[in-house]
C-alpha atoms as a PDB file:
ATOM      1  CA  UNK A   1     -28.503 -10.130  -8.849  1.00  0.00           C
ATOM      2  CA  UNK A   2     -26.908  -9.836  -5.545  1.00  0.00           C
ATOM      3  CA  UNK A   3     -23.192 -10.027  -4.519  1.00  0.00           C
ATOM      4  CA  UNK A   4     -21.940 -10.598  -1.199  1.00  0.00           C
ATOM      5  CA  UNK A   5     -18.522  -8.938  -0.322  1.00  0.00           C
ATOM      6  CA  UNK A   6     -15.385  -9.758   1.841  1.00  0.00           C
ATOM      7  CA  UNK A   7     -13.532  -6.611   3.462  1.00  0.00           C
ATOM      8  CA  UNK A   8     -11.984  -5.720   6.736  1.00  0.00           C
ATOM      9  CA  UNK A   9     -14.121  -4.046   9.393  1.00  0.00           C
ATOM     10  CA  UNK A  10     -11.833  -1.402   9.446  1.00  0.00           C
ATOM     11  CA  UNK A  11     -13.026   2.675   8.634  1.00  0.00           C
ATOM     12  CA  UNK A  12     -10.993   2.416   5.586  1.00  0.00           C
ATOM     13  CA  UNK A  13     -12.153  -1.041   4.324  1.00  0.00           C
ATOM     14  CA  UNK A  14     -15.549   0.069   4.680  1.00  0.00           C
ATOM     15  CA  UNK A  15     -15.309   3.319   2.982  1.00  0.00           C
ATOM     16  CA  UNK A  16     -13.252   2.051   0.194  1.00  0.00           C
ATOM     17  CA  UNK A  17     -15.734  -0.683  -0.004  1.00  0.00           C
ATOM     18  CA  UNK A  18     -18.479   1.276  -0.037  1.00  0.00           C
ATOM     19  CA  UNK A  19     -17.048   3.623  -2.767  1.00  0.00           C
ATOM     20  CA  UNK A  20     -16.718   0.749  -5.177  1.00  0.00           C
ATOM     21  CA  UNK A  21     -20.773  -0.299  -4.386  1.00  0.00           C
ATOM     22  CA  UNK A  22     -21.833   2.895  -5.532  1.00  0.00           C
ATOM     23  CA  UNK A  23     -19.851   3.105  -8.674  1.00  0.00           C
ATOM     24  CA  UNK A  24     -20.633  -0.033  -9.382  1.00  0.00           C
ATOM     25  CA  UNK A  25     -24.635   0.809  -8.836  1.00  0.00           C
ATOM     26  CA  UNK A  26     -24.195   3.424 -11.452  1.00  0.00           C
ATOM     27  CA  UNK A  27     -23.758   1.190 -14.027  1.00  0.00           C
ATOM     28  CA  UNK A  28     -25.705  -1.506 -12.661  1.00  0.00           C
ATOM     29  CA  UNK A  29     -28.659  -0.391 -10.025  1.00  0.00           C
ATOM     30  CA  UNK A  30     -30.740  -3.143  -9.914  1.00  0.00           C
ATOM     31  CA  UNK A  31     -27.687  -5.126  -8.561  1.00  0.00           C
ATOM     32  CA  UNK A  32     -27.773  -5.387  -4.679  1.00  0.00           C
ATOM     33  CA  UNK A  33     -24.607  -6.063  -2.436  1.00  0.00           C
ATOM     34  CA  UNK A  34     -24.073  -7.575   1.052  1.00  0.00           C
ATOM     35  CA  UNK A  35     -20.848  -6.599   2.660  1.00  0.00           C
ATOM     36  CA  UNK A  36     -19.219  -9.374   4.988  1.00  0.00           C
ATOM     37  CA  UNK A  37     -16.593  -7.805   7.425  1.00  0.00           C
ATOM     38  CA  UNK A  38     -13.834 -10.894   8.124  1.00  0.00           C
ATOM     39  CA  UNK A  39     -10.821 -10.426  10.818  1.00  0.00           C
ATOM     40  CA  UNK A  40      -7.776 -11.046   9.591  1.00  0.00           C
ATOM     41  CA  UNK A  41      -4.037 -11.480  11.211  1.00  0.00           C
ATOM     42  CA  UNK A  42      -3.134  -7.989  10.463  1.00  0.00           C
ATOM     43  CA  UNK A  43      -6.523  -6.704  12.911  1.00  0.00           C
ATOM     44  CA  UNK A  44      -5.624  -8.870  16.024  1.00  0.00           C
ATOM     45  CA  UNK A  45      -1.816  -8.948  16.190  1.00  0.00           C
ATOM     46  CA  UNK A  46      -1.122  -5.647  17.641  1.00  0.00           C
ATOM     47  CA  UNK A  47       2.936  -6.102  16.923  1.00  0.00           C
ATOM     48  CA  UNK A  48       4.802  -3.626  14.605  1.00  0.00           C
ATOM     49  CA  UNK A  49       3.997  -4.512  10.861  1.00  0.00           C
ATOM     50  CA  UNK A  50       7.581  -5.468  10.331  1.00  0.00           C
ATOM     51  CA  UNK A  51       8.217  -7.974  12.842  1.00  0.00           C
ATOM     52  CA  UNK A  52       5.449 -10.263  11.394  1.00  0.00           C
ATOM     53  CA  UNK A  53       6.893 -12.358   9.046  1.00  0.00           C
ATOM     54  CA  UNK A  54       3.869 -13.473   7.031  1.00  0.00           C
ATOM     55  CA  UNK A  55       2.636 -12.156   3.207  1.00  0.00           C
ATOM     56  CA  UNK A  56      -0.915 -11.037   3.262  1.00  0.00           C
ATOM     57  CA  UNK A  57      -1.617  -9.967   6.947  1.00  0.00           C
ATOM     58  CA  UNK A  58      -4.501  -8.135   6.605  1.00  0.00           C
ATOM     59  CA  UNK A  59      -5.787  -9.545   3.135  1.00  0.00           C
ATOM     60  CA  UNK A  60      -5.073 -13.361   3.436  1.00  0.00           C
ATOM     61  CA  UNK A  61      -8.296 -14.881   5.708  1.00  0.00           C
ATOM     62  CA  UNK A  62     -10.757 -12.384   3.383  1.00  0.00           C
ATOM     63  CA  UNK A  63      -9.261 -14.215  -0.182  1.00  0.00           C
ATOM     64  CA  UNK A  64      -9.803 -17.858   1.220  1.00  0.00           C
ATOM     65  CA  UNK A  65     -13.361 -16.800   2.030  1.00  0.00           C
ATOM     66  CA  UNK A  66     -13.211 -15.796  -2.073  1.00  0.00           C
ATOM     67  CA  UNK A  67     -12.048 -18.925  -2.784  1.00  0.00           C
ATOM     68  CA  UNK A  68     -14.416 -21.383  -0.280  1.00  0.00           C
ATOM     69  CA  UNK A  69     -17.109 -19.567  -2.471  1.00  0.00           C
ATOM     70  CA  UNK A  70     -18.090 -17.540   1.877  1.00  0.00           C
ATOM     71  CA  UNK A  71     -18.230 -14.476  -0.738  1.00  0.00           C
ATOM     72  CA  UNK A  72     -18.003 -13.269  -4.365  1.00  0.00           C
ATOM     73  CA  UNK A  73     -15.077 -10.622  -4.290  1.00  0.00           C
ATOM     74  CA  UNK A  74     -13.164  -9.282  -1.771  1.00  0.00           C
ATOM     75  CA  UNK A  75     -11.797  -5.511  -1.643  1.00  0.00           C
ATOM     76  CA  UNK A  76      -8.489  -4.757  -0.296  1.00  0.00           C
ATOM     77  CA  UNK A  77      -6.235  -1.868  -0.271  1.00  0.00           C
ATOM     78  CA  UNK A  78      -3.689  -3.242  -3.288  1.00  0.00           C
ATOM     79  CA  UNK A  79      -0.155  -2.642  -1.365  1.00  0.00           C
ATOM     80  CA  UNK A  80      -1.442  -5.345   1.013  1.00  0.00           C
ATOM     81  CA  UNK A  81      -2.163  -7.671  -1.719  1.00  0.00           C
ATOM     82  CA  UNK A  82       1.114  -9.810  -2.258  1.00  0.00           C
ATOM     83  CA  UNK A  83       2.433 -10.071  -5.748  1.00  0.00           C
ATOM     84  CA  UNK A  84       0.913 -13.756  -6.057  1.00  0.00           C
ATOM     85  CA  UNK A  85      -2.916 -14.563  -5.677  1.00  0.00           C
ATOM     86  CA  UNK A  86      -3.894 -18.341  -4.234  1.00  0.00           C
ATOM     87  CA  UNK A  87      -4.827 -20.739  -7.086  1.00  0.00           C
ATOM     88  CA  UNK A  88      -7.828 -19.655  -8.105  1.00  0.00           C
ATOM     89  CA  UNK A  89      -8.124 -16.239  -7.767  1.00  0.00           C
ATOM     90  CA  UNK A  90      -7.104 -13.025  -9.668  1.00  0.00           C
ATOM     91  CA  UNK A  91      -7.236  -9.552  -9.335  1.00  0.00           C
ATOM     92  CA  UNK A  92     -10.114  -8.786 -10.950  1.00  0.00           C
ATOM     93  CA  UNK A  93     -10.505  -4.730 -10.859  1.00  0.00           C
ATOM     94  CA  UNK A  94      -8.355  -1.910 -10.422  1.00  0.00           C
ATOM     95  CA  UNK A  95     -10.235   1.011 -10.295  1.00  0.00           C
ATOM     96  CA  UNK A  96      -9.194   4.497 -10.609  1.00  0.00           C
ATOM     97  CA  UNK A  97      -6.294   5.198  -8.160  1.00  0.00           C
ATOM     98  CA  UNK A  98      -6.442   7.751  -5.453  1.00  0.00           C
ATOM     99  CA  UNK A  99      -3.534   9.916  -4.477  1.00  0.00           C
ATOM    100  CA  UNK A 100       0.005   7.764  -4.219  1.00  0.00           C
ATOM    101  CA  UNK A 101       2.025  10.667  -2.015  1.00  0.00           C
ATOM    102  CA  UNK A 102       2.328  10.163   1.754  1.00  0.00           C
ATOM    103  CA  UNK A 103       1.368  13.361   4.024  1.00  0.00           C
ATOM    104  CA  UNK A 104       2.668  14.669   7.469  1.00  0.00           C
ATOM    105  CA  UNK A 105       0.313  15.704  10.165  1.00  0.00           C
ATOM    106  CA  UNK A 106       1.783  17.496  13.217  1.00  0.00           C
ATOM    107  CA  UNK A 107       0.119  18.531  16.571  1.00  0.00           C
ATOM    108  CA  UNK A 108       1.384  22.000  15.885  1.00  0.00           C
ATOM    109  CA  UNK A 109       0.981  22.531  12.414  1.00  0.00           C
ATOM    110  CA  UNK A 110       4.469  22.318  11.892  1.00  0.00           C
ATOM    111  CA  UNK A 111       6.180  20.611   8.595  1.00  0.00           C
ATOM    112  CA  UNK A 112       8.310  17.908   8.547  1.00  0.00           C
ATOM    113  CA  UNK A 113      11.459  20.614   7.919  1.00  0.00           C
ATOM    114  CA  UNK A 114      10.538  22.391  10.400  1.00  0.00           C
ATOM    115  CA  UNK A 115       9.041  20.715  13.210  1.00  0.00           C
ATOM    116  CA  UNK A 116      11.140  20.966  16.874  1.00  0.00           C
ATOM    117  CA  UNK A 117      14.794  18.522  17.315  1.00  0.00           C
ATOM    118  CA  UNK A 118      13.916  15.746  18.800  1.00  0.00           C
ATOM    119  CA  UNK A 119      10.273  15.376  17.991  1.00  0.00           C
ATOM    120  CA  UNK A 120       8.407  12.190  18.286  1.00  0.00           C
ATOM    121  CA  UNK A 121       6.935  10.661  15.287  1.00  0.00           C
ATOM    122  CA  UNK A 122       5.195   8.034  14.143  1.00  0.00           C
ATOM    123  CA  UNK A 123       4.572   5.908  10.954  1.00  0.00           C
ATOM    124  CA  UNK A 124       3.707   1.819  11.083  1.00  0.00           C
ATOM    125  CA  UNK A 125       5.950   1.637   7.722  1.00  0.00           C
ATOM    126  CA  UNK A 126       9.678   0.958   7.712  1.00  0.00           C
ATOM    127  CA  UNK A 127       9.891   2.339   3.821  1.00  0.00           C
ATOM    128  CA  UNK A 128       8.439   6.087   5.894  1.00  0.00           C
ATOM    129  CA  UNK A 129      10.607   5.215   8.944  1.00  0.00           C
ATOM    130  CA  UNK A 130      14.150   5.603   6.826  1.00  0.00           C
ATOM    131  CA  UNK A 131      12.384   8.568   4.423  1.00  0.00           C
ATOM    132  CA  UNK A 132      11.869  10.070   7.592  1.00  0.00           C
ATOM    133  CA  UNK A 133      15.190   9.706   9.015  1.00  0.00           C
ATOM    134  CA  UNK A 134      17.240  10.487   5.462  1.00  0.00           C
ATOM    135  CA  UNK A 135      15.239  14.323   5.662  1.00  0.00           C
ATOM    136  CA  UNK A 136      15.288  14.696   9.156  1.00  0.00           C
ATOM    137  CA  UNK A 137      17.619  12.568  11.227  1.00  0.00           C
ATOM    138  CA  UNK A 138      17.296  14.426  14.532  1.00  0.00           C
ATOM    139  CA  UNK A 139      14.101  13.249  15.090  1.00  0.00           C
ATOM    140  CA  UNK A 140      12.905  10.060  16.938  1.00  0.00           C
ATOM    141  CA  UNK A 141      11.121   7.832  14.831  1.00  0.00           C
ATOM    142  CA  UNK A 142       8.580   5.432  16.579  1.00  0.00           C
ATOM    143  CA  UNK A 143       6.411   2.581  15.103  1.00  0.00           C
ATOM    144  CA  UNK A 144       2.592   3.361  15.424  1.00  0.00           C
ATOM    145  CA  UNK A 145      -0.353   0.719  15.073  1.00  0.00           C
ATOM    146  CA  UNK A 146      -4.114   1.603  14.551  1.00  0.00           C
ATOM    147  CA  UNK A 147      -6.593   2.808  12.081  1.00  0.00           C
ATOM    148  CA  UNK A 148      -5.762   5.578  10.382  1.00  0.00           C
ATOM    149  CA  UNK A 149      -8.300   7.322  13.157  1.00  0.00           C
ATOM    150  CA  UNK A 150      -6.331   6.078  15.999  1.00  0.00           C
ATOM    151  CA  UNK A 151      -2.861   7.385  14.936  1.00  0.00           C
ATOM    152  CA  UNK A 152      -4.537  11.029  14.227  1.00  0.00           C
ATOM    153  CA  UNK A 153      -5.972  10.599  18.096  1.00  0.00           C
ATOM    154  CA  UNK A 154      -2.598   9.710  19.435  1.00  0.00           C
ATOM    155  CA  UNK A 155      -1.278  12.516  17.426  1.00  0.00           C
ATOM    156  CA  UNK A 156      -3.474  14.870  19.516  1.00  0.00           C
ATOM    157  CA  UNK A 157      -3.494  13.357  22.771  1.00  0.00           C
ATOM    158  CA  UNK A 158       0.361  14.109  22.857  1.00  0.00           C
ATOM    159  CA  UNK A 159       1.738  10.716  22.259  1.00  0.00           C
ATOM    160  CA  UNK A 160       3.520  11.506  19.016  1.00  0.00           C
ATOM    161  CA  UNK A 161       4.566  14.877  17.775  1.00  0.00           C
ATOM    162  CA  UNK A 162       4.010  13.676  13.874  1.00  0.00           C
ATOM    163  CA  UNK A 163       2.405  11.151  11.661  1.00  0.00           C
ATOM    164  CA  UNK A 164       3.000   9.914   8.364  1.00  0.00           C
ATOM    165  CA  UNK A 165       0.308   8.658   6.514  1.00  0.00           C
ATOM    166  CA  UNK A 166      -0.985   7.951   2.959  1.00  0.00           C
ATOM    167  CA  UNK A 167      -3.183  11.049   1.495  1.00  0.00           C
ATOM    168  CA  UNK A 168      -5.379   8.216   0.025  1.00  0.00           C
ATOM    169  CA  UNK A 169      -6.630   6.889   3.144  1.00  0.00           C
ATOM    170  CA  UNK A 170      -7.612  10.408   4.269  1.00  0.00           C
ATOM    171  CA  UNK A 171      -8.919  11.292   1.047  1.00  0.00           C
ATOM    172  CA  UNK A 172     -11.381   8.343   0.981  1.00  0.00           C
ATOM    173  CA  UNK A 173     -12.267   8.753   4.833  1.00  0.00           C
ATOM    174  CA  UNK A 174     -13.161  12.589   4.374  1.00  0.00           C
ATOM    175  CA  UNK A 175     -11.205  13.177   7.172  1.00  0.00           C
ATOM    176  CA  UNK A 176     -10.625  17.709   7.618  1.00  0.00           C
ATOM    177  CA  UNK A 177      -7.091  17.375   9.030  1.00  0.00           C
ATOM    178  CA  UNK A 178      -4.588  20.189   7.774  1.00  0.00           C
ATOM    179  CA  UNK A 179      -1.365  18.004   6.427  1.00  0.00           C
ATOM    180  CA  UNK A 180       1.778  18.964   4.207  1.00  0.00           C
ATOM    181  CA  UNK A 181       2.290  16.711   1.432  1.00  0.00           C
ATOM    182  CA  UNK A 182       5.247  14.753   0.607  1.00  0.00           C
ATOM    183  CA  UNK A 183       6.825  15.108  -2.627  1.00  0.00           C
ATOM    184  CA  UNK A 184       7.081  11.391  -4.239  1.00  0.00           C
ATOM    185  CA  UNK A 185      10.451  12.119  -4.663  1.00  0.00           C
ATOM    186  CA  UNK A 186      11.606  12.147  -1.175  1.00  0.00           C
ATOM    187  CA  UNK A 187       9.073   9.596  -0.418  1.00  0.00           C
ATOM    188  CA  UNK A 188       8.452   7.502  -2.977  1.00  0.00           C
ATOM    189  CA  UNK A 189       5.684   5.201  -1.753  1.00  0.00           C
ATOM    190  CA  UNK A 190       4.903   1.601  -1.621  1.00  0.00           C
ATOM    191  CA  UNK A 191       3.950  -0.772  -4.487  1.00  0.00           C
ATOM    192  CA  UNK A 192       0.125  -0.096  -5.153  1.00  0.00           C
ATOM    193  CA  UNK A 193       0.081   2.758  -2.602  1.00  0.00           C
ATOM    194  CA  UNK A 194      -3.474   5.066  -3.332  1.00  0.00           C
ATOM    195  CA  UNK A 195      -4.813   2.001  -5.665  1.00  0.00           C
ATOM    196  CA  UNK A 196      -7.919  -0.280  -4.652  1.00  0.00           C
ATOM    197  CA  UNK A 197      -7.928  -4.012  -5.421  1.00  0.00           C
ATOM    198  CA  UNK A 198     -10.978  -6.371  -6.176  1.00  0.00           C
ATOM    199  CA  UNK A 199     -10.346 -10.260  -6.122  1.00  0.00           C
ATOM    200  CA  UNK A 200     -12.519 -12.819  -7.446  1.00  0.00           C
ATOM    201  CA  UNK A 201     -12.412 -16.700  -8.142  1.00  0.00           C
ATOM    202  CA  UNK A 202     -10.727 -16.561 -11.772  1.00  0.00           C
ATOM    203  CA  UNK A 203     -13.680 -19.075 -12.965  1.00  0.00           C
ATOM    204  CA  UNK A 204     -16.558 -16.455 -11.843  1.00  0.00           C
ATOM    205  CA  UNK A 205     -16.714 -14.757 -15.769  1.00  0.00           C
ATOM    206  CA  UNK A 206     -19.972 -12.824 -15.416  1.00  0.00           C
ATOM    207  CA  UNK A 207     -19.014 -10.948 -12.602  1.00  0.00           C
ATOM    208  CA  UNK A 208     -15.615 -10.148 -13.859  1.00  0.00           C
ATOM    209  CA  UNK A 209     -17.124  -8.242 -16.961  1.00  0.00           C
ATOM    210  CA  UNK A 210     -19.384  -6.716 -13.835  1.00  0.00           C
ATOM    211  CA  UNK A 211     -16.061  -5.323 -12.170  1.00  0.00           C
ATOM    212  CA  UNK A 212     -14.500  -4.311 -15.379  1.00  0.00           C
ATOM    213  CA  UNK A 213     -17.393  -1.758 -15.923  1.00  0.00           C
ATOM    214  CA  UNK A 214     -15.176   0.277 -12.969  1.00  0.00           C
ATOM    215  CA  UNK A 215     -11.525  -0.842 -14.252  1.00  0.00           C
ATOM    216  CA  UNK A 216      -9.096   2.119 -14.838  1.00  0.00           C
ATOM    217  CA  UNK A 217      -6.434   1.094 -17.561  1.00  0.00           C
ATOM    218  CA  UNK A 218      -3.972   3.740 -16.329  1.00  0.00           C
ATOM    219  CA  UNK A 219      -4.208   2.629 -12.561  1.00  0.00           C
ATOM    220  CA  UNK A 220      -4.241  -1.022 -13.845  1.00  0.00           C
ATOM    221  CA  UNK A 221      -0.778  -0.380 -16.055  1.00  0.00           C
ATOM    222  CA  UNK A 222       0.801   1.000 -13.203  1.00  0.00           C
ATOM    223  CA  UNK A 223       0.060  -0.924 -10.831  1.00  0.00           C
ATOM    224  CA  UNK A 224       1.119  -4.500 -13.241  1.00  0.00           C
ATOM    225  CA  UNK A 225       4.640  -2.043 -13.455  1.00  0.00           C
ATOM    226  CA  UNK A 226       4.737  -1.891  -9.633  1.00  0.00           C
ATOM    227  CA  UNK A 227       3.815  -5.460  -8.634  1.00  0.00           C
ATOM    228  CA  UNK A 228       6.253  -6.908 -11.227  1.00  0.00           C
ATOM    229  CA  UNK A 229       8.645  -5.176  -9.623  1.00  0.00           C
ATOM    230  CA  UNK A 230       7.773  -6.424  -6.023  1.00  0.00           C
ATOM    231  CA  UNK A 231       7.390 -10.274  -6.937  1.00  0.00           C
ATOM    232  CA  UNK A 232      11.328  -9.949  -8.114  1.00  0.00           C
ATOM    233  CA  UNK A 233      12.401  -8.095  -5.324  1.00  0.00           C
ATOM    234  CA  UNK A 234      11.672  -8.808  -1.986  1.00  0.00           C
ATOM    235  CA  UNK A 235       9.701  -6.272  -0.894  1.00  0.00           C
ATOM    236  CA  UNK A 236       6.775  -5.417   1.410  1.00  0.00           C
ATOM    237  CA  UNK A 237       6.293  -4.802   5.582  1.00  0.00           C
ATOM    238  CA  UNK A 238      10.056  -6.288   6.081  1.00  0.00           C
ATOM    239  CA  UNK A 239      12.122  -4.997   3.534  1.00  0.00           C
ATOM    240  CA  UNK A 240      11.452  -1.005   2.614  1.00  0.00           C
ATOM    241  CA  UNK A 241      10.802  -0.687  -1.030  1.00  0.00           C
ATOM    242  CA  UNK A 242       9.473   2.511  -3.049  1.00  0.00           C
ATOM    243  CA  UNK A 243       8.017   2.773  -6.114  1.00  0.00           C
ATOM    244  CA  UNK A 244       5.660   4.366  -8.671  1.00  0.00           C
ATOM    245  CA  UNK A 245       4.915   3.997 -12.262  1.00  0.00           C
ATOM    246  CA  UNK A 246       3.401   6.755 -14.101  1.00  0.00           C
ATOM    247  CA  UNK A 247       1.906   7.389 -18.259  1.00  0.00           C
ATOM    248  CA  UNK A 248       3.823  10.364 -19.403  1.00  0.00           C
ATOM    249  CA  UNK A 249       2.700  10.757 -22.952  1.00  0.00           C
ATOM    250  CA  UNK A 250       2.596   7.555 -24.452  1.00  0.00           C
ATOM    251  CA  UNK A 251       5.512   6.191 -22.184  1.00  0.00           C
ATOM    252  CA  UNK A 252       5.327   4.102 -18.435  1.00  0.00           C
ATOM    253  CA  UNK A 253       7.723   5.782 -16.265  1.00  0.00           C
ATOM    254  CA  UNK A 254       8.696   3.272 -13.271  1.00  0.00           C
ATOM    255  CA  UNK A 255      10.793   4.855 -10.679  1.00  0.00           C
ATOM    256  CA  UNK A 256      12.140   2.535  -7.641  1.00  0.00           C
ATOM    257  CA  UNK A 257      14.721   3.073  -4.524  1.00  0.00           C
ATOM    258  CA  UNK A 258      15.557   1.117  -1.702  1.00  0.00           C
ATOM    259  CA  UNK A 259      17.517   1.893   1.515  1.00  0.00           C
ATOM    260  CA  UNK A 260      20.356   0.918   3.231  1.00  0.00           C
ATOM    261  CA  UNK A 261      19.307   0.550   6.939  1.00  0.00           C
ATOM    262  CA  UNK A 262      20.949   3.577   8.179  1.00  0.00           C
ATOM    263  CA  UNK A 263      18.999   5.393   5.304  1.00  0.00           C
ATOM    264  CA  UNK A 264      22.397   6.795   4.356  1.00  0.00           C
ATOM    265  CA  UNK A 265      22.800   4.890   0.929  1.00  0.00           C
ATOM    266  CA  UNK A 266      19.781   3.958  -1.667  1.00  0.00           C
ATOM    267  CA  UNK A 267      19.816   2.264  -4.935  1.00  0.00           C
ATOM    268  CA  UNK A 268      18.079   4.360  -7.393  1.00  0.00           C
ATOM    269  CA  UNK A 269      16.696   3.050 -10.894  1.00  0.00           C
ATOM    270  CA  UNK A 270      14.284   4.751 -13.771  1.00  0.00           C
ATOM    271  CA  UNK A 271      13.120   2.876 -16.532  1.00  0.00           C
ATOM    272  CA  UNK A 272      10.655   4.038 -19.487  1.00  0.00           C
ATOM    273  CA  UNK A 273       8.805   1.635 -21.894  1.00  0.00           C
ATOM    274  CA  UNK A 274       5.910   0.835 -23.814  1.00  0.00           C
ATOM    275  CA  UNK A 275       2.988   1.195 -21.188  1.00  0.00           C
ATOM    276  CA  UNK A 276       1.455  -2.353 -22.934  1.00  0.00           C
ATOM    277  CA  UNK A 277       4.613  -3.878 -21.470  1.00  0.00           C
ATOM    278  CA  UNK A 278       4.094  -3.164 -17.800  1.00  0.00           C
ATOM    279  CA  UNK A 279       5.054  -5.951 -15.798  1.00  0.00           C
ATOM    280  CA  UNK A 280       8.574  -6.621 -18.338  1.00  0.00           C
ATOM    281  CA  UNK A 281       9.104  -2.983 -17.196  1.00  0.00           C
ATOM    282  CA  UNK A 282       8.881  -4.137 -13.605  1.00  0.00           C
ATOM    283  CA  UNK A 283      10.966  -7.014 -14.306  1.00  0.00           C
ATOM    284  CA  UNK A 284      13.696  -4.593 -15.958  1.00  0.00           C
ATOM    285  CA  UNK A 285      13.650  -2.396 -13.086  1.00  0.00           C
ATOM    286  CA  UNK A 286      14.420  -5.593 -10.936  1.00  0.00           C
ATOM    287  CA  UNK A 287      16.705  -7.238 -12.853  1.00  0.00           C
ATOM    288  CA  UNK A 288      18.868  -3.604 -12.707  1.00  0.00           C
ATOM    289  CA  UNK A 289      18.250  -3.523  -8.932  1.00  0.00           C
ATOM    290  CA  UNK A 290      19.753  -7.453  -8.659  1.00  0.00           C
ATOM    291  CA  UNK A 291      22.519  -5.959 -10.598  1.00  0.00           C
ATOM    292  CA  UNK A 292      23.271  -3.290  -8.445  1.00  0.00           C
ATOM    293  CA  UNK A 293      23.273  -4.861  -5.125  1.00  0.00           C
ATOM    294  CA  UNK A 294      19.633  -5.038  -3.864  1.00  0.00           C
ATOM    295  CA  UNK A 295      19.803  -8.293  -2.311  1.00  0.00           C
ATOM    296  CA  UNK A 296      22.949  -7.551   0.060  1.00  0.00           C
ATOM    297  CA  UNK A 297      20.543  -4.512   1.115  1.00  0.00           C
ATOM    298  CA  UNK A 298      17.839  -6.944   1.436  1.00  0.00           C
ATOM    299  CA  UNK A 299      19.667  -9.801   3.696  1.00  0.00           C
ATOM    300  CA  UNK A 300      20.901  -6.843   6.209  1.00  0.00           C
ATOM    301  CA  UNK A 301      17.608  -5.589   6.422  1.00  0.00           C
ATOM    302  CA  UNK A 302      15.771  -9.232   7.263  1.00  0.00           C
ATOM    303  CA  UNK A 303      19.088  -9.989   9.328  1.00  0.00           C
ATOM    304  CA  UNK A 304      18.372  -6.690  11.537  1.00  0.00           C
ATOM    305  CA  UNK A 305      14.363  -7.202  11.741  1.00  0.00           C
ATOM    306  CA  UNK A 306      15.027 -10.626  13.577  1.00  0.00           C
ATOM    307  CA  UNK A 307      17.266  -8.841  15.666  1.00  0.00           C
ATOM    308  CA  UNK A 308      14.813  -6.553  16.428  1.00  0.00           C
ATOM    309  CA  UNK A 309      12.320  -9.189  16.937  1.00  0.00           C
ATOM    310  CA  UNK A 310      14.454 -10.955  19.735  1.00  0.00           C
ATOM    311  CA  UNK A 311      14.790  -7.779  21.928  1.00  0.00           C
END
């Protein structure tokens, strides 16, 4: 049997990619893969992530090659997955997750509390952007674009002072880099942050019960919590979201907050349930965000990216 995947050509994609050939040739070895590297929106528009208003940047042209049968499955880092799939498709594998913190890397070794007034630093995220700024708002915040690579080089060549990054894109690119990691707490991360998707045509059954060989329940249960979440709130590049469910025990923990622009006020919500009811948990969590305001928060926030946008 041999399977032909859709990915990004990015260092990331491939690695991530790669990881999920070889745990899948554990179970199966005999089974041979071809990985197809597609472009996609996110790769040649070189604009700050928030000012493109479009789901699915850098996941969107790889899932219609799914779909037009191009390839079999397609891997994508989840938190660029939207909440909906095309008709068609579903998400077929989430394998164990990776870390879900974010980590700060400074030119001089220096943490985020105590790095110099003033510093530059950089982060492609608005959600990191306002974390940022809450913790330390005497520093200048600057949108960064690139491969994970590319922001660590621009680190060192002097054109930031800081980065913040995901520890799960490190972690999977083996990259030696001394960081300090970021409590969840202070920086709660995005929807699916650390977790790997696989997407397949919804009709292809054989290979499904292939990719489920690899499935993590725990990963998968947390992730349902976390995209239920997003498809009721409007979430994503435009509108800075964080959240992360967790099994404690035999309970799902989903913790969410969202922030005012000036980072100065957040809405803050818990919720604890049966882990078998993982999306209604995200639902909850939404329904108590509505409640409490998020989609004033929301409107101000797309209101002040088009501003942005028309500078």
């Amino acid at each position: 049997m041999k399977y032909k995947i859709g990915t990004r050509g990015s260092p990331l994609s491939l690695a991530q990619t790669n990881w999920v050939i070889s745990e899948l040739k554990k179970k199966f070895p005999q089974t041979e893969f071809d990985i197809i590297t597609i472009k996609t929106k996110g790769d040649t528009d070189a604009r700050p992530l928030f000012t493109i208003n479009q789901k699915g940047i850098f996941e969107k042209e790889i899932d219609r090659a799914v779909a037009e049968n191009k390839v079999d499955f397609a891997v994508h880092s989840l938190k660029d997955v939207p909440s909906e799939l095309p008709e068609g498709l579903v998400l077929a594998c989430i394998p164990k997750r990776e870390a879900t913190n974010d980590i700060f890397i400074s030119k001089d070794n220096s943490t985020l509390e105590t790095i110099k007034k003033g510093a530059k630093v950089g982060t492609s995220s608005l959600r990191r952007a306002v974390q940022v700024s809450r913790k330390r708002p005497d520093l200048v915040v600057k949108p960064i674009r690139g491969n994970i690579e590319t922001r660590i080089r621009k680190l060192q060549e002097g054109e930031f002072d800081g980065v913040v990054l995901a520890q799960a894109g490190i972690a999977r690119l083996g990259i030696d880099v001394k960081f300090e990691k970021l409590s969840t707490k202070d920086f709660p991360p995005s929807p699916g942050q650390g977790a790997i998707a696989i997407v397949s045509r919804k009709d292809s059954h054989a290979l499904i019960e292939t990719l489920k060989t690899i499935e993590d329940q725990d990963s998968r249960i947390a992730v349902e919590a976390e995209r239920a979440l997003s498809l009721f709130v409007d979430s994503g590049c435009r509108f800075p979201v964080g959240a992360l469910a967790q099994i404690k025990g035999d309970k799902l923990t989903l913790e969410v907050t969202v922030y005012s622009i000036d980072g100065k006020q957040s809405i803050n919500v818990e919720k604890i349930g049966d882990p078998l009811q993982a999306a209604e948990l995200g639902k909850q969590a939404a329904a108590e965000l509505s409640q409490q305001g998020v989609a004033e928060l929301a409107k101000h926030w797309r209101d002040k990216v088009e501003e942005w946008n028309k500078k």
